[in-house]
PDB file of N, CA and C in Angstrom:
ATOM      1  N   UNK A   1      19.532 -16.608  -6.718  1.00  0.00           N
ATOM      2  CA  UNK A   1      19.270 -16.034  -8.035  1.00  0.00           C
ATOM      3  C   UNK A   1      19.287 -17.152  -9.068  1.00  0.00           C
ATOM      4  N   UNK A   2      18.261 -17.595  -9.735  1.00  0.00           N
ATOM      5  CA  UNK A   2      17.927 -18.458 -10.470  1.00  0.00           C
ATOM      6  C   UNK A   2      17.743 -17.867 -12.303  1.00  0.00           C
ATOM      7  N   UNK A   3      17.198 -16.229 -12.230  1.00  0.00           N
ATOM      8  CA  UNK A   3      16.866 -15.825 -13.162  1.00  0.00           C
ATOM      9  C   UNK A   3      18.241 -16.090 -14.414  1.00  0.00           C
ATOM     10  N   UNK A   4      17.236 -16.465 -15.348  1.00  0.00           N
ATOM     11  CA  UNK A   4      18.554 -16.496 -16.749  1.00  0.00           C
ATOM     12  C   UNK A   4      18.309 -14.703 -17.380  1.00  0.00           C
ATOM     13  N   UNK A   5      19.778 -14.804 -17.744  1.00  0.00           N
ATOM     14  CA  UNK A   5      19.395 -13.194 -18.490  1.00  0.00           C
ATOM     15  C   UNK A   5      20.396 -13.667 -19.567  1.00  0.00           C
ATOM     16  N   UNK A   6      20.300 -13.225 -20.566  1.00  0.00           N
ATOM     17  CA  UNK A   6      21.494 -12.758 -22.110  1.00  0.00           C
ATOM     18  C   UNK A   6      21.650 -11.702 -22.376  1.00  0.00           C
ATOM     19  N   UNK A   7      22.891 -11.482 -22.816  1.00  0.00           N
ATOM     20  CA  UNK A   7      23.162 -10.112 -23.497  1.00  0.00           C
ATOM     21  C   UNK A   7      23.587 -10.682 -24.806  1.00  0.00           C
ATOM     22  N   UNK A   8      22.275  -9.974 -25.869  1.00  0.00           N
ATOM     23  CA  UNK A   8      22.671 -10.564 -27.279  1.00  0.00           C
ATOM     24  C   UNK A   8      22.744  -9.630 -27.966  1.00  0.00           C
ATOM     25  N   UNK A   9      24.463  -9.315 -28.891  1.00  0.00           N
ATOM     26  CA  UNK A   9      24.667  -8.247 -29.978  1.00  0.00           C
ATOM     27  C   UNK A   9      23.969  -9.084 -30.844  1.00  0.00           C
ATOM     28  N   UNK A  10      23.224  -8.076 -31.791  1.00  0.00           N
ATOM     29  CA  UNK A  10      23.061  -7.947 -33.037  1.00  0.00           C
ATOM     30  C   UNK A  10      21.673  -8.532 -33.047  1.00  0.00           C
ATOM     31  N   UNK A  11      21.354  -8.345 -32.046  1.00  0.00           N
ATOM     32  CA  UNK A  11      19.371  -9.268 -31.889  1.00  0.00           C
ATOM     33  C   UNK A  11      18.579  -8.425 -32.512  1.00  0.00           C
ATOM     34  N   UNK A  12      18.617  -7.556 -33.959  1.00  0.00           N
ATOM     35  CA  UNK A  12      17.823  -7.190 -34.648  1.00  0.00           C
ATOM     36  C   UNK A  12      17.665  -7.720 -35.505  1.00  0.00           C
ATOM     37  N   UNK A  13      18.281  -8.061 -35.943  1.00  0.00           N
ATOM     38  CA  UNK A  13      17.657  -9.037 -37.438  1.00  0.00           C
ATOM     39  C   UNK A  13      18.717 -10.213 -37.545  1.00  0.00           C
ATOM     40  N   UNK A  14      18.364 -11.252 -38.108  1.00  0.00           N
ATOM     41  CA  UNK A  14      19.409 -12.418 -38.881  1.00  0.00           C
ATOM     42  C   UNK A  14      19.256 -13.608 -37.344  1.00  0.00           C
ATOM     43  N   UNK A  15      20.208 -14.233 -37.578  1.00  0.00           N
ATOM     44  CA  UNK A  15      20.393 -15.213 -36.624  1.00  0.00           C
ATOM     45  C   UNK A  15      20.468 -14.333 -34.919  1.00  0.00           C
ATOM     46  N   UNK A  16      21.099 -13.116 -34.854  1.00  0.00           N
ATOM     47  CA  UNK A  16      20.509 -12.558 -33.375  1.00  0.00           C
ATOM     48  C   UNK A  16      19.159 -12.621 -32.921  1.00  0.00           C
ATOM     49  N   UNK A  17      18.395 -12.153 -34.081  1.00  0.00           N
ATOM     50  CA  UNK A  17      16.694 -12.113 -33.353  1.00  0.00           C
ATOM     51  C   UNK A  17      16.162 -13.361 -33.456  1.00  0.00           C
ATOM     52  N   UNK A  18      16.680 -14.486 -34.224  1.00  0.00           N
ATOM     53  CA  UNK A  18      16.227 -15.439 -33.892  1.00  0.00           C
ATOM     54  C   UNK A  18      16.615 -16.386 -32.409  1.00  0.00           C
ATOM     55  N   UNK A  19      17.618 -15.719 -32.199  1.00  0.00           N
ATOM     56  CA  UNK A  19      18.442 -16.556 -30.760  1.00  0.00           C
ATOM     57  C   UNK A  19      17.456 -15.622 -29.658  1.00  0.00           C
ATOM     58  N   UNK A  20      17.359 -14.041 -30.185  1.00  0.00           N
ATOM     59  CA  UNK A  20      16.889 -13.550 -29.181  1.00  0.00           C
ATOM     60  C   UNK A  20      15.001 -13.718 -28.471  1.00  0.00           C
ATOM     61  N   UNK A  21      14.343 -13.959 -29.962  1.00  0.00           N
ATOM     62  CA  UNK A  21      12.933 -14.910 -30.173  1.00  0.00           C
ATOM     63  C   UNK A  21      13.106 -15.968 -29.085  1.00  0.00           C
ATOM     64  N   UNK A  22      13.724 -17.019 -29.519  1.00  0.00           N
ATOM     65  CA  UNK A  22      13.700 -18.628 -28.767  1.00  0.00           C
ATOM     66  C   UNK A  22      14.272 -18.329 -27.068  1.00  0.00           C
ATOM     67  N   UNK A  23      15.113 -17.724 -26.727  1.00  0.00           N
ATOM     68  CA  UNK A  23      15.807 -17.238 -25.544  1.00  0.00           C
ATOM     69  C   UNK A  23      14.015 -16.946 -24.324  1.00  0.00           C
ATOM     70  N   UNK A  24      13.775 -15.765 -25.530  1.00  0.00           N
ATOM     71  CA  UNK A  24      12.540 -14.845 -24.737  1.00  0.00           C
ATOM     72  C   UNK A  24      11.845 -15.644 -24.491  1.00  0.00           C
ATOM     73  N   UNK A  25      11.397 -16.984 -25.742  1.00  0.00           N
ATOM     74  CA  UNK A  25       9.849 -18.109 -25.267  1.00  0.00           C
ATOM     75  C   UNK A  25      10.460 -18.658 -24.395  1.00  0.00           C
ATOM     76  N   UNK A  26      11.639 -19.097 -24.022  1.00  0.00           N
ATOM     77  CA  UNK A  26      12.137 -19.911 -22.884  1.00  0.00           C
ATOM     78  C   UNK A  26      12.138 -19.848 -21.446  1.00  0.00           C
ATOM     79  N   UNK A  27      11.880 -17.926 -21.454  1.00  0.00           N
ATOM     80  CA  UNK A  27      11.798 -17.176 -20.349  1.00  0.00           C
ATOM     81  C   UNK A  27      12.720 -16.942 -19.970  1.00  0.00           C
ATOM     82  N   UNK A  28      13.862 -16.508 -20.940  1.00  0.00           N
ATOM     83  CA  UNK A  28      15.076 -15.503 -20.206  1.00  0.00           C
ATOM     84  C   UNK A  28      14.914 -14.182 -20.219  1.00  0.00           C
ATOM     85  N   UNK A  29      15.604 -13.469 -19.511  1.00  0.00           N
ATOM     86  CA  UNK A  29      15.282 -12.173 -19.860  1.00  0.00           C
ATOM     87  C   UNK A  29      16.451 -11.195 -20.853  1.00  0.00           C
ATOM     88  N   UNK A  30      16.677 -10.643 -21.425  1.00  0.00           N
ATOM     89  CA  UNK A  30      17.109 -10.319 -22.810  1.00  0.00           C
ATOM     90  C   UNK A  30      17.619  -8.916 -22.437  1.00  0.00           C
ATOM     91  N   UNK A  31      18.852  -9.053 -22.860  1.00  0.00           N
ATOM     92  CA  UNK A  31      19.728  -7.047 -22.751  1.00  0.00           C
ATOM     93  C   UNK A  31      20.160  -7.365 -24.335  1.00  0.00           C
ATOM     94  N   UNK A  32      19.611  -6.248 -25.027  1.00  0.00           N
ATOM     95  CA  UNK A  32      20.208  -5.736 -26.503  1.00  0.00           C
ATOM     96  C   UNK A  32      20.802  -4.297 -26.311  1.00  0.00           C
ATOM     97  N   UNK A  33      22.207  -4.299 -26.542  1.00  0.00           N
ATOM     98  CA  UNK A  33      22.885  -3.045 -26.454  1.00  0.00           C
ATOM     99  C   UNK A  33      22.533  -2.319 -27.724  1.00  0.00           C
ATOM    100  N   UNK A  34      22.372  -1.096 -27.241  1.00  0.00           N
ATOM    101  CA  UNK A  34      21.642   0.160 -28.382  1.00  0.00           C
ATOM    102  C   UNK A  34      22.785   1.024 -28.919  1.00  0.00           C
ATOM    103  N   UNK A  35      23.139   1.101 -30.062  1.00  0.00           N
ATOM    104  CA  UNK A  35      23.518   2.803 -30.554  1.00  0.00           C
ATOM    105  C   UNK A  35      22.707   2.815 -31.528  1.00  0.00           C
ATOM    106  N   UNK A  36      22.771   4.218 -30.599  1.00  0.00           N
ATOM    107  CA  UNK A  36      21.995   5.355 -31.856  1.00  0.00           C
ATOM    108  C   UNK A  36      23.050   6.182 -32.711  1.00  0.00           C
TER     109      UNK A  36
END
């Protein structure tokens, strides 16, 4: 298992979606925990 994954709070706006942006072009794959 080689795959990179993150789990990034707060990857909607501010410095999260930007970590979560650069992460994704890098080719990780990305978990954002949801509440509704």
């Amino acid at each position: 298992m080689s795959e990179r994954i993150a789990l990034v709070t707060g990857g909607s706006r501010g410095l999260g979606k930007n970590a979560v942006l650069k992460l994704a072009a890098e080719g990780t794959g990305i978990t954002l925990p949801w509440n509704n």
